[in-house]
Structures are given as structure tokens and as C-alpha cells.
Protein backbone atom coordinates (compact mmCIF):
# COMPACT_ATOMS: atom_id res chain seq x y z
CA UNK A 1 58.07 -87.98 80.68
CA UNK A 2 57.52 -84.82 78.26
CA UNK A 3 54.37 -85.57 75.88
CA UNK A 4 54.06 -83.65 72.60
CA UNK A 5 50.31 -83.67 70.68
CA UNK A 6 51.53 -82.74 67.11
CA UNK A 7 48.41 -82.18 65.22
CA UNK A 8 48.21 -82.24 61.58
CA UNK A 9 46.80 -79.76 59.37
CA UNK A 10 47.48 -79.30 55.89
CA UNK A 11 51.11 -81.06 56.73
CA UNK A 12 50.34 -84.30 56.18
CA UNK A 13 53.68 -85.63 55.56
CA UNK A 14 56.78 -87.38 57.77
CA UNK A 15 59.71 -85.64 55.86
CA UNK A 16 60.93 -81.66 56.36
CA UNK A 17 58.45 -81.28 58.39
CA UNK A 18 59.88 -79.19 61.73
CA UNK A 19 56.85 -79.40 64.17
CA UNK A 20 57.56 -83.23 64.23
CA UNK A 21 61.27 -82.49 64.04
CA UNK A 22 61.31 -80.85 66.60
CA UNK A 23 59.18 -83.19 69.28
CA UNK A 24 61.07 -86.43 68.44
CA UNK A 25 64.63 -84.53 68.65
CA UNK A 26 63.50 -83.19 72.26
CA UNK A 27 62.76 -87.16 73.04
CA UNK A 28 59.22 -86.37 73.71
CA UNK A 29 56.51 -89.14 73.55
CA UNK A 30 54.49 -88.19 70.88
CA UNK A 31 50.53 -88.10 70.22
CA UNK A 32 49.90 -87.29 66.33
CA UNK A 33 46.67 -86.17 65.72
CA UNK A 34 44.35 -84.76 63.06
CA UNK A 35 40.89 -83.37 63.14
CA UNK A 36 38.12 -83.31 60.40
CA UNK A 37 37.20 -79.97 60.87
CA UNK A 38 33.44 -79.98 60.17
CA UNK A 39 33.96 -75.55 60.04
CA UNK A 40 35.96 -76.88 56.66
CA UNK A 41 33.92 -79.84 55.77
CA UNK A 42 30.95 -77.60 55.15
CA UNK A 43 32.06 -74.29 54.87
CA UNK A 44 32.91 -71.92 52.45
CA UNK A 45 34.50 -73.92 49.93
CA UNK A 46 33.49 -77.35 50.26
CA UNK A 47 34.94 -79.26 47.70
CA UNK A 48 34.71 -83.14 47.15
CA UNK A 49 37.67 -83.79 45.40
CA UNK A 50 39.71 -81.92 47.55
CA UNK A 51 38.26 -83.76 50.36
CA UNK A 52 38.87 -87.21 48.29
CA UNK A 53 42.57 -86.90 48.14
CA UNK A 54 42.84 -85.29 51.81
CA UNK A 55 41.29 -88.74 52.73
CA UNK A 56 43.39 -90.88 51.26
CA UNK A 57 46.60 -88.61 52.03
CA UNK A 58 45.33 -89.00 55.58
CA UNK A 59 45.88 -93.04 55.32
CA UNK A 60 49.06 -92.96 53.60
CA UNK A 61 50.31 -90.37 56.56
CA UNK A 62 48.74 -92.22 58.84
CA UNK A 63 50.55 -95.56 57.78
CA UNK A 64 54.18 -93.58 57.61
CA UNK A 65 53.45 -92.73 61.59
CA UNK A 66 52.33 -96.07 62.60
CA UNK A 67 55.72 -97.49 61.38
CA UNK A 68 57.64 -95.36 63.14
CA UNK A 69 56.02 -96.50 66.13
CA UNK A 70 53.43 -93.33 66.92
CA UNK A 71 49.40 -94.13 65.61
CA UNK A 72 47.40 -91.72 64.54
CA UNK A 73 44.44 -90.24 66.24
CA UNK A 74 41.80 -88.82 63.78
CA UNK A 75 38.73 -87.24 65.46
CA UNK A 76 35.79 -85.69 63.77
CA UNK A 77 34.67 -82.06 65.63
CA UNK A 78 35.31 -78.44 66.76
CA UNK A 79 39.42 -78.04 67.36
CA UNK A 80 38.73 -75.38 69.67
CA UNK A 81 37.57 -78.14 72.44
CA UNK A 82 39.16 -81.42 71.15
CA UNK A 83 42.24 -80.03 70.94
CA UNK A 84 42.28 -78.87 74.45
CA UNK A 85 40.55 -82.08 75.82
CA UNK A 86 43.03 -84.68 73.80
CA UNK A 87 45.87 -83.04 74.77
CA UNK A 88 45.12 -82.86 78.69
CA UNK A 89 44.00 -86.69 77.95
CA UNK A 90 47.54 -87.42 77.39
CA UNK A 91 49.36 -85.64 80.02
CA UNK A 92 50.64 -83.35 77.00
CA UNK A 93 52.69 -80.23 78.13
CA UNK A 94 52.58 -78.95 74.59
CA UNK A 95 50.84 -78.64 70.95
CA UNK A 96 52.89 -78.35 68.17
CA UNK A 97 51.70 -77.27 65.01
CA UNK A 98 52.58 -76.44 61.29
CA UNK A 99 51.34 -72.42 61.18
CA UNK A 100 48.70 -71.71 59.36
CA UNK A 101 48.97 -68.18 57.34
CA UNK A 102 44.94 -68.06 56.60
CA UNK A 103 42.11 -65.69 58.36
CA UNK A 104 39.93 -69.14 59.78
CA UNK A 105 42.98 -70.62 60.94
CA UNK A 106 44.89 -67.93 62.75
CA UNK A 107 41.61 -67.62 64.35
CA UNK A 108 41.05 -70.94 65.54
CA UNK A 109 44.83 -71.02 66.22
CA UNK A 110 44.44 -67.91 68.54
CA UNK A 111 41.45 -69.65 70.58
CA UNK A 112 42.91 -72.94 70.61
CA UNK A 113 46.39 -71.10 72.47
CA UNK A 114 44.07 -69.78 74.90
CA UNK A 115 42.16 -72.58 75.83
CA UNK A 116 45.13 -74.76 76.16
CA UNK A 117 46.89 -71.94 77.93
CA UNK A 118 43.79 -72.54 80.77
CA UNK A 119 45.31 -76.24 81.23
CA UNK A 120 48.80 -74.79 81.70
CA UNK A 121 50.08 -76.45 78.33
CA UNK A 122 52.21 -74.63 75.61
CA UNK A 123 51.03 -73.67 71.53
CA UNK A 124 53.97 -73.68 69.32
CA UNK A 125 53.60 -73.08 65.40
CA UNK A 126 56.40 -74.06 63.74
CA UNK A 127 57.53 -73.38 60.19
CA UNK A 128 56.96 -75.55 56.91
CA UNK A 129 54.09 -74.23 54.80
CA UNK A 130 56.23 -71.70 53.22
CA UNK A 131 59.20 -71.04 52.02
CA UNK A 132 59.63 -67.65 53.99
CA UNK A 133 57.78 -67.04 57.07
CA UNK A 134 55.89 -63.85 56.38
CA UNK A 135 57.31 -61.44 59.21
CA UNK A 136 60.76 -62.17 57.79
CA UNK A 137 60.30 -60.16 54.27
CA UNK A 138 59.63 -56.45 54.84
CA UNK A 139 60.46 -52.95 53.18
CA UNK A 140 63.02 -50.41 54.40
CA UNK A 141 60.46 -48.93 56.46
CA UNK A 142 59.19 -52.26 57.88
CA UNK A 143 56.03 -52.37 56.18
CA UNK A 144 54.82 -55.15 53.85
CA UNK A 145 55.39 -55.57 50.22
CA UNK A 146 52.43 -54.83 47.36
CA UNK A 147 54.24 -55.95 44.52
CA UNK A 148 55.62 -59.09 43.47
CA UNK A 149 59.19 -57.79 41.86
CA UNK A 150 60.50 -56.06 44.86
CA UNK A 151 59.14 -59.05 47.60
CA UNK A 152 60.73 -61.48 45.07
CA UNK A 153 63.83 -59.59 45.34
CA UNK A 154 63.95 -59.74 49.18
CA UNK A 155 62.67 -63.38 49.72
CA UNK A 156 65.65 -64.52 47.53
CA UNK A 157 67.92 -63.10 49.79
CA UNK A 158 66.13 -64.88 52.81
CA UNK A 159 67.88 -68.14 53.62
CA UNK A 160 66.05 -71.39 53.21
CA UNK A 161 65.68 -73.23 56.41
CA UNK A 162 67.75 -76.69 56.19
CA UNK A 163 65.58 -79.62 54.88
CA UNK A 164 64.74 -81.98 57.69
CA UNK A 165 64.80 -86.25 56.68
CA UNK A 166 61.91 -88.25 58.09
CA UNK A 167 62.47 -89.59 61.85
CA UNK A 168 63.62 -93.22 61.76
CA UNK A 169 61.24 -93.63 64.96
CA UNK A 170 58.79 -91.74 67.01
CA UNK A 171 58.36 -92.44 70.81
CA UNK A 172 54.45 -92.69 71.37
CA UNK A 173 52.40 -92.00 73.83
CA UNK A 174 51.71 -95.19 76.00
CA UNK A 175 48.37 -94.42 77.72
CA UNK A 176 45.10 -96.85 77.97
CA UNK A 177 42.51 -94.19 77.13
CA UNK A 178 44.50 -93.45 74.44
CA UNK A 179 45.07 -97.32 72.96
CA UNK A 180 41.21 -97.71 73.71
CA UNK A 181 40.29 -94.93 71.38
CA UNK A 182 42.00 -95.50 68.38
CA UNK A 183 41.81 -99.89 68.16
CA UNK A 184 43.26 -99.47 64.92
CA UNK A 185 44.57 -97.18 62.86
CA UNK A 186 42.67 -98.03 59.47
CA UNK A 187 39.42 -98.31 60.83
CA UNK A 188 39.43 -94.93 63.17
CA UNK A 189 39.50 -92.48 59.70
CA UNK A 190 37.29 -94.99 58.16
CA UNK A 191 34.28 -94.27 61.30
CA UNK A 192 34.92 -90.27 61.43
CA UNK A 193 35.22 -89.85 57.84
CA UNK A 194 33.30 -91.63 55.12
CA UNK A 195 33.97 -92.56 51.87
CA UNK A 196 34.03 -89.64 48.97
CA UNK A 197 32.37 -89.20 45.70
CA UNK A 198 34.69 -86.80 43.89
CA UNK A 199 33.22 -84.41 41.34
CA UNK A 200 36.53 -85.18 38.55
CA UNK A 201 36.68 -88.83 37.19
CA UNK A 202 38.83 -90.85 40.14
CA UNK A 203 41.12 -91.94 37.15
CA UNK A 204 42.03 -88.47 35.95
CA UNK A 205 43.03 -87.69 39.90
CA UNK A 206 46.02 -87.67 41.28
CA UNK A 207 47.23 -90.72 43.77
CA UNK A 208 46.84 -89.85 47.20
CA UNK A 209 49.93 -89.57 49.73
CA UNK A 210 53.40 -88.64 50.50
CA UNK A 211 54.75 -91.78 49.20
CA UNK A 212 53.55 -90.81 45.96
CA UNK A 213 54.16 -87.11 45.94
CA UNK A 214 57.53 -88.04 46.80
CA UNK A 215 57.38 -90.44 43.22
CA UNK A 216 56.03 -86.96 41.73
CA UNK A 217 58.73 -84.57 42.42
CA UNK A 218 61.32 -87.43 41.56
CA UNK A 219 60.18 -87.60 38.19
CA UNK A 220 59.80 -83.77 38.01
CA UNK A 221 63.26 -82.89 39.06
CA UNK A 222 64.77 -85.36 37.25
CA UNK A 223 63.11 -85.18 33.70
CA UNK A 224 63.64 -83.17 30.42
CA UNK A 225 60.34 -81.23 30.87
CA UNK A 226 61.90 -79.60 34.04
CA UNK A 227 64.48 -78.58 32.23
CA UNK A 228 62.25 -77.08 29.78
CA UNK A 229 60.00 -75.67 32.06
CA UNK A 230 60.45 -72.06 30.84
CA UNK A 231 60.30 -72.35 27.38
CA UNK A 232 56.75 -74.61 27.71
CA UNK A 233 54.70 -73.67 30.61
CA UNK A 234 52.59 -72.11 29.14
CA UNK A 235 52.05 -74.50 26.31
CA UNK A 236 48.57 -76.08 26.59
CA UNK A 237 49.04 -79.31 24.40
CA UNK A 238 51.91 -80.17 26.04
CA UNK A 239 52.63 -82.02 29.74
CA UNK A 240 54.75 -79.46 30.85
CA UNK A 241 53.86 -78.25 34.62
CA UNK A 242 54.76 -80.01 37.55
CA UNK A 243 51.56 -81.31 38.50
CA UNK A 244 52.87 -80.88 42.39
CA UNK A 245 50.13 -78.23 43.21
CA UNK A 246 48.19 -80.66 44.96
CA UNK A 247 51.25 -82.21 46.99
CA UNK A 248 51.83 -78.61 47.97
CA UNK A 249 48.46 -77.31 48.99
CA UNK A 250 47.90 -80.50 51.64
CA UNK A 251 51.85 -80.33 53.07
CA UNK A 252 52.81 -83.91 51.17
CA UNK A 253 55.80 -82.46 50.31
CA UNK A 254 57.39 -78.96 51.80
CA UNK A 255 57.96 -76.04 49.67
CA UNK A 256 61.53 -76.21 50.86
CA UNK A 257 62.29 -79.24 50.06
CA UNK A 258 60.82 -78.80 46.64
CA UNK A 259 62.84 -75.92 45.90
CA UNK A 260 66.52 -77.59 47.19
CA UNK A 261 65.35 -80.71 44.66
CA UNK A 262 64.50 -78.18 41.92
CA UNK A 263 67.40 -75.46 42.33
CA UNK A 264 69.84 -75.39 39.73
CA UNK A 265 71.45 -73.17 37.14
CA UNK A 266 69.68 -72.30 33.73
CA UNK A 267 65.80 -70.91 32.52
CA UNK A 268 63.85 -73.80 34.07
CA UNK A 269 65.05 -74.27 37.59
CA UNK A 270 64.58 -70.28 38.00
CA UNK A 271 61.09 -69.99 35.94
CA UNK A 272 59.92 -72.85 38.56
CA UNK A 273 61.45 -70.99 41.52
CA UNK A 274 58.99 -67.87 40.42
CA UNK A 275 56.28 -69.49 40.99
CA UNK A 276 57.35 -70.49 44.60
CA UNK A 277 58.02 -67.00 45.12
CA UNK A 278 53.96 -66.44 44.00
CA UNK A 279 53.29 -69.16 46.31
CA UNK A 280 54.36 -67.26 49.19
CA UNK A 281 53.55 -63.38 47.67
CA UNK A 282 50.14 -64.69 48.09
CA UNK A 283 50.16 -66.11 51.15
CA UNK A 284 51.85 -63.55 52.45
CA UNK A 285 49.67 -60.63 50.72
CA UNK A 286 46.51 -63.02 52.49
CA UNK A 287 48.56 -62.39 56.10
CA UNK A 288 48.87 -58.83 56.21
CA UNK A 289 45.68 -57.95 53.54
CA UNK A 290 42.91 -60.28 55.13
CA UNK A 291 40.46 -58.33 53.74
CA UNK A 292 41.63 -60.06 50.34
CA UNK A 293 39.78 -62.87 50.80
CA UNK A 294 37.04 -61.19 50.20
CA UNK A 295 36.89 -58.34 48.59
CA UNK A 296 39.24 -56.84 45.72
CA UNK A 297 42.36 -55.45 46.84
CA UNK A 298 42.23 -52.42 44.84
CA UNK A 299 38.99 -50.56 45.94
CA UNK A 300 38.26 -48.35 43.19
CA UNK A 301 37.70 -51.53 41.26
CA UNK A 302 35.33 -53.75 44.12
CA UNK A 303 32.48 -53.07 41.74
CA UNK A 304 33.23 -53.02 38.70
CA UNK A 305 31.56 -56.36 37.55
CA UNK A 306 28.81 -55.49 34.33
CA UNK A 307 26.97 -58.02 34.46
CA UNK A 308 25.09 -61.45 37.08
CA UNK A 309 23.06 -63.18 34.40
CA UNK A 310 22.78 -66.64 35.22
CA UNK A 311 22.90 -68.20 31.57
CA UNK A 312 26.11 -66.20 31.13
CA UNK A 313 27.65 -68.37 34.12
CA UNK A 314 26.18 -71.52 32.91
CA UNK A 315 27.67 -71.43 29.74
CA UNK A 316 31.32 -70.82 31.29
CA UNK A 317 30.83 -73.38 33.92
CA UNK A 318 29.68 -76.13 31.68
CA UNK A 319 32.29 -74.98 28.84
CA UNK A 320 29.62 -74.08 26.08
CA UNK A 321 30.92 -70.59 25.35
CA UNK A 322 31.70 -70.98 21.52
CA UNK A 323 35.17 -70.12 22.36
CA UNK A 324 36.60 -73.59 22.05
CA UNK A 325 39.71 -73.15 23.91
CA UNK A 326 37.88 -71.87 27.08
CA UNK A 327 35.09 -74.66 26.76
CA UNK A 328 38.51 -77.11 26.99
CA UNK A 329 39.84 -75.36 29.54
CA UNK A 330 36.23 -75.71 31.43
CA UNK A 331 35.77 -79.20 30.55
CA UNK A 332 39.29 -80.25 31.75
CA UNK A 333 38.44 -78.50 35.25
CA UNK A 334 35.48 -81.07 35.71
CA UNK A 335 36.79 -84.01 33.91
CA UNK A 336 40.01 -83.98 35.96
CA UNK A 337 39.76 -81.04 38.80
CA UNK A 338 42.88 -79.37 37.32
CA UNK A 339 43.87 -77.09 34.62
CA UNK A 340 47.59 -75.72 33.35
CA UNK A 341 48.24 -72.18 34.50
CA UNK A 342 47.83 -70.70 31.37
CA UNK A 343 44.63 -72.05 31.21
CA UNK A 344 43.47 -70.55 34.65
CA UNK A 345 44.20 -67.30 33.42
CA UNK A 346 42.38 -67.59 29.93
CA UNK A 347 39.75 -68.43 31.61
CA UNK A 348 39.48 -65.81 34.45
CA UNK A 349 39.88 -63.06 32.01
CA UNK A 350 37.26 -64.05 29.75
CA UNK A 351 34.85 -64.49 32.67
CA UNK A 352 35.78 -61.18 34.36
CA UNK A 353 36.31 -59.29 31.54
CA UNK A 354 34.58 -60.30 28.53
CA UNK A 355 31.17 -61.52 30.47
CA UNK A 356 31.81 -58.75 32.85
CA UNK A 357 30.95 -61.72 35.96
CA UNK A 358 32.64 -60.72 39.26
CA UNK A 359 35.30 -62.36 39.79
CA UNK A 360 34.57 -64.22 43.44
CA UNK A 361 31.87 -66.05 41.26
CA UNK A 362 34.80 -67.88 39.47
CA UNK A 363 36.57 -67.73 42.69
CA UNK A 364 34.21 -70.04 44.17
CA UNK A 365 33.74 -72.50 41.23
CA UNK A 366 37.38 -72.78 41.12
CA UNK A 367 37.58 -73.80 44.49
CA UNK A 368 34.56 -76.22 44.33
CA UNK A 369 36.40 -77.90 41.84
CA UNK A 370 40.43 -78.10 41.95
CA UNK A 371 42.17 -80.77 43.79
CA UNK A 372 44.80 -77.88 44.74
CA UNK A 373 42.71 -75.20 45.32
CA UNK A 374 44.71 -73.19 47.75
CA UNK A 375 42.35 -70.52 49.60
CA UNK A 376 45.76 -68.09 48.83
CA UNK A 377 46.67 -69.05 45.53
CA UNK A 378 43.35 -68.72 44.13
CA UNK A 379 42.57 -65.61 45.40
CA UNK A 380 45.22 -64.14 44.45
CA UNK A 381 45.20 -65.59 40.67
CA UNK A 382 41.32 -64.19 40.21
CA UNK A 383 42.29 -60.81 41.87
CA UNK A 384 45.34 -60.77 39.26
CA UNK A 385 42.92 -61.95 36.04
CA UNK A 386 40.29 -59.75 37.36
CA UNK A 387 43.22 -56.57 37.53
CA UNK A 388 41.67 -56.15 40.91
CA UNK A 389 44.51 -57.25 43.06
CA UNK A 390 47.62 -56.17 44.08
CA UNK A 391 50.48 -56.47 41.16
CA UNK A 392 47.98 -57.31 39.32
CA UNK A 393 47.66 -57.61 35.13
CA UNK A 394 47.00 -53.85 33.32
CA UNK A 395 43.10 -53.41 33.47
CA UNK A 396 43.52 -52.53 30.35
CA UNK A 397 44.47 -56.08 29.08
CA UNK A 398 41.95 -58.24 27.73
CA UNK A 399 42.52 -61.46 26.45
CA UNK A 400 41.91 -62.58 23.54
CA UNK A 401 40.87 -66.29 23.61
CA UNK A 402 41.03 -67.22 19.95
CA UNK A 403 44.84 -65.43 19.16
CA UNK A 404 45.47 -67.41 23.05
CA UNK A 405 44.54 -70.77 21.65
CA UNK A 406 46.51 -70.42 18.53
CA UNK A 407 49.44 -69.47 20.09
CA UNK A 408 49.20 -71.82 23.19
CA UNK A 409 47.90 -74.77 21.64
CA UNK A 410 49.29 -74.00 17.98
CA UNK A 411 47.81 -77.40 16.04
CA UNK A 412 44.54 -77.82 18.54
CA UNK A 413 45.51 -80.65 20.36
CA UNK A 414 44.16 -79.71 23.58
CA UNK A 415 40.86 -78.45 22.45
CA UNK A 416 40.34 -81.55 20.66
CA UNK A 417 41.06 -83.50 23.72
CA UNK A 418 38.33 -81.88 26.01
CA UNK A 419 35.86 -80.77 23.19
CA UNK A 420 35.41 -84.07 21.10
CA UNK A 421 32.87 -82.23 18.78
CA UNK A 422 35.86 -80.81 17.20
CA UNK A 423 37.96 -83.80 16.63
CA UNK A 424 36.76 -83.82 13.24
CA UNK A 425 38.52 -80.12 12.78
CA UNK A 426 42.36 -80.44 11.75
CA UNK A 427 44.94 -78.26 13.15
CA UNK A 428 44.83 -74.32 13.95
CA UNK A 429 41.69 -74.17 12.48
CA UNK A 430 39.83 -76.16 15.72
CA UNK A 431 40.29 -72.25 17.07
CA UNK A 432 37.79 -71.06 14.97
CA UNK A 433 35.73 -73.74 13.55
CA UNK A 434 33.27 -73.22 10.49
CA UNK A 435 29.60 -71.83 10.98
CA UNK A 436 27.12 -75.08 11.88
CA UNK A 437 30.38 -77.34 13.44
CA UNK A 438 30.00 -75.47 17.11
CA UNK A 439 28.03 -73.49 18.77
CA UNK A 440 27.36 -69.78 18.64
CA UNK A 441 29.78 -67.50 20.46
CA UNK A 442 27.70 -66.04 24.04
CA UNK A 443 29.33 -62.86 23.18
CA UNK A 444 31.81 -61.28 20.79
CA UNK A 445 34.63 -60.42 22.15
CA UNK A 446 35.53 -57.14 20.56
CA UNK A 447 32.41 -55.80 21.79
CA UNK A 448 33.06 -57.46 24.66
CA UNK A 449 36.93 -55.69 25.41
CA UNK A 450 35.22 -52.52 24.35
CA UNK A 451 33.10 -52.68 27.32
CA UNK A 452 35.31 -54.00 29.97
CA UNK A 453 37.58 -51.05 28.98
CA UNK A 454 34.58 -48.75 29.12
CA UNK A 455 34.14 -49.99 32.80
CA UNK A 456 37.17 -49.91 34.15
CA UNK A 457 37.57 -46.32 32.87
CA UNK A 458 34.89 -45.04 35.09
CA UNK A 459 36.04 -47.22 37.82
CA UNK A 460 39.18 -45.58 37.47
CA UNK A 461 38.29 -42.12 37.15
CA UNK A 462 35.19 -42.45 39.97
CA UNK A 463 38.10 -43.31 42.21
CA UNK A 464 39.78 -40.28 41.76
């Protein structure tokens, strides 16, 4: 009898997803399992509401396996010996796995191989996070792509991998120790993994699962806003992204699948497939660049931050700048953790550029807070605010928050929504309220685009 562990990562889903494909098809019994990595738990970005919905996901995922016929095992610990030690439990001959494209996790990937490889039982990362596996989009000349026009190019000539349905049933894995250590299915998260505070209002979050990812991406594929997707993306008073970011980032839905649902003729469906495509130029720039995750792709720029003064940071965290569509933007980010696109980058270019802050100190707030911050995504989206990264905006680009506003959020709705002390200010003119409605601006920013010019000159030319 051939046993399969598949352990669960950030794949916590039943449909198109080929590491479980491909155990039930070879009629292995099958052991799922999932650890609560304590490395991630308290590690570099920590975040509660991420950890919220990756604990609920967890019982929804864990309810789609048991009625199949396969229980989940969730144990609390270091991979690199549970792994090992469930599996020989077992009698497993293999570990199958969703691949991971991050630094930490082709790390403890690499360790995990070995130490399984001591016990004479096989590693296999499968496909699924992506769209495009990274080794399969190269140059010419072999080498990887820096910029996001010619990868886009090539990973649209990739072929998708075919869309896999959810397995009717899963053979488990009939062994005492086994049915001893996991009594019920429920109750095991429940004693590894408590119950979470999240920092965003529980109301404002979105529900936990596949089953209701799966209700998301209906109603996004199917509605008029899809279809308009191009024309309003950007617009900040409006509902208009898919809200699927979060589905994404912990594997409730595949990228794949997501794409075949959304692919269709006109602006929207190929506006939406973009930002797939930055999906993976991300995680793909994170796979061959792991230096990224830490310091600026383009070196001549690592240092080019003006300023660390605390109050500076306070005031953007807490969205008391006295630019009113950033303090939204801010506000929105703790009320709800999420914020549109457009909003991300408003805000990441006023706190790299016009407070001159580095940009790994929004980086990190960013990830403390968003339900679907993606370790990739994020980076890369800083680097690009920041013009530190690869294909990244002109340095020379500086936004300007109050023309943003009025031109994103043309009557004020959204700033009125997340900064009620302006609900009292009609329209346009919520952009720049009167003197005595709102508080003083922490810097002007004409002064302020004068001098993050100034420094990325001499960055420039120091380079040289």
C-alpha cells in the first residue's frame, strides 16, 4: 500500500490543486497535513490578521478533506523534524508539496528533502502557486528577465497547465497512531492553534475558506465591475478590484484557475490578466534576486532614504498627515487590513518620497497589517513606489497626493468614508479642506518633491 503525506502550505484548498491530484490519481492512501510553523508565527512579519483568516481557512480546508474521507493532521512545531517523523509514522514513501518560490521556504524545503531522504522517502514539489513556474520563462540567452514588458511577453506564450476539479474521494491513511492523534478534526487546530485577535475590525474582514473564495471569484467573473475592470481600477470611491488577493496569497483558489474563469476578450479580462502576470514577475524576480527581500534591487539607490524621524512615521501610520486622501488610505489599512491598489501606491510614494522614510519601514507595516500581504507582492510594490526595484516607476516621479485624490476619488467619497472629520466638506473640495477644518500638512509637498529629486540625483550620479 503506497502512502502519500501531502502537507499544506499556503495551498489550502481541494480544487486545481496538483500535489493532491496527483496522490489520489496514483491510488495512494493519503495523510494531509499542515504545520503551524512557529519560524512564521513569530518571525519577520507576524501579522494577526493574516494569521486570523489562515485559521479559519485551515477549518474550512480541513472540513473539505474530512468529507472526502482523508482528516487532517495539524501539528504545531519545527517542519524540519515533524515532517520527517510524521511521515515515517505513516509508512509514507513520499511528501508531496505545493513549491514554495520564497528564500525561508526553499530553505526549509531543501532541509526537509534531506532529512526525509535519510528515511529513504521521496520530496516532490509540485506546481500551483503560480501561473508559470519560474525556470520556464527565460531570455534568449537563458538568463532571467528584469523587466516586466518583455517577461510579460514570454509568460503569455507559456501554456497554462489544465485546471484540475476537486477529488470526489481521498483514500486515507488507516493507522492507530495516526487515529489516536488527531480524535477529531475540529478540536486538533483548536489545541495547536488558539483563537486570534485581528488588528482590522472582524466585520470589515474577509470570510475565511475555499468555499467562500470560490463564492468570491463567482461573483467577480460574472459581474459588470469585471467587465469594467480597466476603465475603474484605479478609482478609489468605487468597488472595483477583485478583492481575491487574500484567496490568492493562502492557495484558496489557484492562480490558474482564476485566470481560465477570468479570460475573455475585451479591456477588463486583459487589464486583470496584468496583474497575474505581476503576480508572478514578482515572485519570480524574488526566485532568482533573493537579495530583494531585503535590500533595494537597484544599488545605487539602497540608501537613498533622507530622513528616520519617528513623528514623521507616526503620522503616516496613524493617517494624520494633513493629506486627507493618504490619512484614508491609512485609516482603511487598519480599519479593514486592505487597501485598493491605487491606494498602495499613493501611499508608498508619499512615504518614500515626500517624507524621505526608507521604504522597508512601510514594507513592514504593510505586512503587519494586510490580510494578503504576500512576502513577493509587497516587496516588489515598495521597491516599485520607492523607484528602487527592478522595472520600477521613474525616480523622478513624485506623486502628488492632492491632484491623486481629485482625480481618483473625483467628489471625495472615499476620504469621507475613512476620515469622518471631513464629512462635513462637500465634494472635490474634501481634497483640500479650509484652514482650522484639518490638520496641518507634516510637510509640503513641493518642497518635499524638490528634495526627493535632489536625492536621487546624487544617488544617481554617486553611482556612476
Amino acid at each position: 500500500m503506497a502512502v502519500s503525506v501531502v502537507w499544506f502550505r499556503r495551498d489550502l484548498r481541494v480544487h486545481d490543486h496538483p500535489g493532491l491530484a496527483r496522490a489520489v490519481e496514483a491510488g495512494d492512501h493519503v495523510a494531509p497535513l499542515f504545520i503551524v510553523d512557529e519560524r512564521l508565527l513569530d518571525g519577520r512579519w507576524p501579522s494577526p490578521n493574516r494569521l486570523w483568516f489562515m485559521r479559519g481557512s485551515l477549518h474550512h480546508l480541513a472540513e473539505e478533506l474530512a468529507l472526502r474521507g482523508a482528516p487532517l493532521t495539524v501539528l504545531r512545531g519545527d517542519p524540519h523534524s515533524i515532517v520527517p517523523e510524521f511521515a515515517a509514522s505513516v509508512g509514507a514513501t513520499r511528501v508531496i508539496v505545493s513549491r514554495d518560490y520564497a528564500p525561508y521556504g526553499r530553505r526549509r524545503d531543501a532541509e526537509v528533502d534531506a532529512r526525509l531522504g535519510a528515511h529513504g522517502i521521496t520530496f516532490e514539489a509540485a506546481p500551483g502557486g503560480l501561473m508559470v513556474e519560474p525556470e520556464s520563462v527565460a531570455t534568449a540567452a537563458g538568463t532571467p528577465y528584469r523587466i516586466y514588458g518583455p517577461f510579460r511577453k514570454r509568460w503569455l506564450a507559456v501554456t497554462w497547465r489544465t485546471v484540475l476539479p476537486a477529488p470526489s474521494a481521498i483514500r486515507p491513511v488507516r493507522f492507530h497512531q495516526v487515529r489516536a492523534a488527531t480524535p477529531r478534526v475540529r478540536s486538533r487546530i483548536d489545541d495547536v492553534l488558539e483563537p486570534i485577535t485581528p488588528t482590522a475590525d472582524p466585520r470589515a474582514l474577509p470570510e475565511p475558506g475555499e468555499p467562500a473564495a470560490r463564492r468570491r471569484l463567482d461573483q467577480w467573473a460574472s459581474g459588470r465591475t469585471f467587465d469594467r475592470y480597466a476603465q475603474d481600477r484605479d478609482r478609489l470611491d468605487l468597488q472595483a478590484t477583485s478583492r481575491l488577493g487574500a484567496d490568492l496569497r493562502w492557495g484558496l483558489l489557484s492562480p490558474t484557475e482564476v485566470a481560465e474563469r477570468c479570460h475573455g476578450e475585451g479591456d477588463g479580462p486583459r487589464r486583470f490578466l496584468d496583474e497575474l502576470a505581476w503576480r508572478d514577475f514578482y515572485a519570480y524576480l524574488l526566485w532568482h534576486e533573493p537579495r530583494v527581500a531585503r535590500h533595494s534591487f537597484r544599488a545605487s539607490f539602497e540608501h537613498v532614504a533622507r530622513s528616520s524621524d519617528p513623528a514623521l512615521v507616526a503620522a503616516w501610520t496613524a493617517g494624520r498627515t494633513g493629506y486627507p486622501v493618504i490619512d484614508a488610505a491609512m485609516r482603511q489599512l487598519r480599519a479593514t487590513g486592505w487597501m485598493p491598489n491605487r491606494a498602495r501606491m499613493l501611499v508608498a510614494s508619499f512615504l518614500s518620497k515626500d517624507l524621505g522614510i526608507d521604504w522597508r519601514v512601510g514594507e513592514a507595516h504593510f505586512m503587519t497589517h494586510l490580510i494578503d500581504g504576500d512576502p513577493a507582492s509587497n516587496n516588489g510594490g515598495w521597491q516599485w513606489a520607492a523607484s528602487t526595484g527592478t522595472d520600477a516607476q521613474p525616480w523622478f516621479r513624485v506623486f502628488d497626493p492632492t491632484a491623486q485624490g481629485r482625480r481618483h476619488d473625483p467628489d471625495g467619497t472615499y476620504v469621507r468614508t475613512w476620515v469622518p472629520e471631513l464629512r462635513g466638506v462637500a465634494g472635490a473640495a474634501v481634497h483640500e479642506p479650509p484652514p482650522g477644518t484639518y490638520p496641518r500638512r507634516i510637510v509640503d509637498h513641493a518642497d518635499a518633491r524638490a528634495a526627493a529629486l535632489a536625492a536621487y540625483r546624487a544617488a544617481r550620479d554617486r553611482s556612476r
